[in-house]
C-alpha atoms as a PDB file:
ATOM      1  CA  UNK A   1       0.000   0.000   0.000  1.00  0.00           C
ATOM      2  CA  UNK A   2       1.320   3.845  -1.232  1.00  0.00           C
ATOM      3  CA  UNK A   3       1.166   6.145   1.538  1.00  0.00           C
ATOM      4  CA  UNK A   4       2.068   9.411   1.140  1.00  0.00           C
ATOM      5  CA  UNK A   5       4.579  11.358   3.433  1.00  0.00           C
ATOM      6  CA  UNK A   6       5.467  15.264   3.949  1.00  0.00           C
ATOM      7  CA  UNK A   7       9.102  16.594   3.765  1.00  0.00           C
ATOM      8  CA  UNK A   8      10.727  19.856   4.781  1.00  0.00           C
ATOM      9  CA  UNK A   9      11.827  22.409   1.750  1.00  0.00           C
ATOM     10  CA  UNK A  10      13.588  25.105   2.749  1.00  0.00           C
ATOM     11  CA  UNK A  11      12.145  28.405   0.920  1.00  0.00           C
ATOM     12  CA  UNK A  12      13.927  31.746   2.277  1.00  0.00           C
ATOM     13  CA  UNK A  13      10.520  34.383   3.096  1.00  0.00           C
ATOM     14  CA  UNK A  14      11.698  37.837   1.854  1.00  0.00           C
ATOM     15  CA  UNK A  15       9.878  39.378   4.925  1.00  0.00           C
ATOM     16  CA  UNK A  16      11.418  37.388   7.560  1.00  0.00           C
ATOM     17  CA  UNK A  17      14.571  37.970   9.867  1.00  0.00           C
ATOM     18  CA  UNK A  18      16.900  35.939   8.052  1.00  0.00           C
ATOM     19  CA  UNK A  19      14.079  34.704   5.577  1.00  0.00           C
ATOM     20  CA  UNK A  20      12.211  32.708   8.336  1.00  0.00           C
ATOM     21  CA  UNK A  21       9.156  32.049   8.490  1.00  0.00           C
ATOM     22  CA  UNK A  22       6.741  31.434  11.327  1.00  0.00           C
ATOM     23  CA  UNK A  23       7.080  27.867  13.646  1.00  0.00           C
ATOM     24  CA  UNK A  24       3.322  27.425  12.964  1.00  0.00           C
ATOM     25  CA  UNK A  25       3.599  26.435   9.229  1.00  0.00           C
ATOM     26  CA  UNK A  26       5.031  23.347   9.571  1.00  0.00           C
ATOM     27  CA  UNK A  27       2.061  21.093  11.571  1.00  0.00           C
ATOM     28  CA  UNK A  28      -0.284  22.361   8.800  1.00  0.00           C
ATOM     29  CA  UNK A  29       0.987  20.454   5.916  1.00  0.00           C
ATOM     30  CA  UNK A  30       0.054  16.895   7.927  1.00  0.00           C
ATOM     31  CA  UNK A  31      -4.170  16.996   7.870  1.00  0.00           C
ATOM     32  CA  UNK A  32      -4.085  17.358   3.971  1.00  0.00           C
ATOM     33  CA  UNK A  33      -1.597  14.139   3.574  1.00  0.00           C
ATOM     34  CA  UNK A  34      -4.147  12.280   6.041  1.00  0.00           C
ATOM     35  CA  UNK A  35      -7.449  12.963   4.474  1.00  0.00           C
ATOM     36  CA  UNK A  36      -5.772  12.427   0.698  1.00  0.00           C
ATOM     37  CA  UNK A  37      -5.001   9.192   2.482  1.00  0.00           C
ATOM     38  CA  UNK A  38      -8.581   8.774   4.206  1.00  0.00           C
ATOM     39  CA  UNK A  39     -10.131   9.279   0.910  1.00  0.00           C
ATOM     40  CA  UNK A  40      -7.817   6.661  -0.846  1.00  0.00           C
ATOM     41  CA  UNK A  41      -8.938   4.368   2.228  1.00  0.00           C
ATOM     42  CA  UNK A  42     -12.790   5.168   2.006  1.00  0.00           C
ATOM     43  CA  UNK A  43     -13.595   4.682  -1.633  1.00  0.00           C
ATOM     44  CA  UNK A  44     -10.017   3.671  -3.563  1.00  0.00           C
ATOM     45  CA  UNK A  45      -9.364   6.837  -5.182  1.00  0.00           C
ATOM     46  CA  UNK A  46      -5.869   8.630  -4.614  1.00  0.00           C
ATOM     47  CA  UNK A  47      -6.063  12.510  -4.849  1.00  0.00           C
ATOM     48  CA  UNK A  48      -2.328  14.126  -5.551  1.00  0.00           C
ATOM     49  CA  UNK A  49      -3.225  17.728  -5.709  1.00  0.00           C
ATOM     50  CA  UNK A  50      -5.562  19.220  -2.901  1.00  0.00           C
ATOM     51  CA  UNK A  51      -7.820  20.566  -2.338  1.00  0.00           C
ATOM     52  CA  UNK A  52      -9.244  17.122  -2.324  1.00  0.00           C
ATOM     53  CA  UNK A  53     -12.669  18.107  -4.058  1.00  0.00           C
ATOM     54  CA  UNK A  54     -15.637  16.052  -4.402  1.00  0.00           C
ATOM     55  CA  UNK A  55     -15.395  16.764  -8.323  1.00  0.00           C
ATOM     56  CA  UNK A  56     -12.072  14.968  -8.093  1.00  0.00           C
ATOM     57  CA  UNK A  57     -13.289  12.019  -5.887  1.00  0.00           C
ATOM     58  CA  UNK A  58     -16.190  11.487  -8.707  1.00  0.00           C
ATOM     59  CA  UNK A  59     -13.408  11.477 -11.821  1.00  0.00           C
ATOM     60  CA  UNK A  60     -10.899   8.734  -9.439  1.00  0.00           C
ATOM     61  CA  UNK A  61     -14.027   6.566  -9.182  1.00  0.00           C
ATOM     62  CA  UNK A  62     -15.273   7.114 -12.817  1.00  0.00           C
ATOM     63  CA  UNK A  63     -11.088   5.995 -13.984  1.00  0.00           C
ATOM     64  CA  UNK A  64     -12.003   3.002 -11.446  1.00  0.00           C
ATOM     65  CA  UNK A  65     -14.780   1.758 -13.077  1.00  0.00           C
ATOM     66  CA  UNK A  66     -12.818   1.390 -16.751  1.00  0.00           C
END
């Protein structure tokens, strides 16, 4: 079974000290990687570009069916 996993990319921010960015930003990345994965659990289908939208759901399980 393909799970998917987040990584770290460094990407200087003009507007921070140093080009930081806030400490925050990090945790956010992890919900989308476990619903994409939810959804792929659920019903089959593997969404690779979020938002995960239920237009997107309906065209995996339409690609399933042929």
């Amino acid at each position: 079974m393909v799970r998917y996993t987040s990584f770290r990319v460094e990407t200087p921010r003009p507007l921070g000290p140093f080009g930081a960015s806030g400490t925050g930003e990090m945790p956010l990345s992890a919900p989308h990687i476990a619903v994409c994965n939810a959804i792929h659990d659920a019903c089959g289908v593997r969404i690779k570009a979020i938002p995960a939208t239920p237009d997107k759901i309906k065209a995996g399980l339409e690609e399933l069916k042929k």
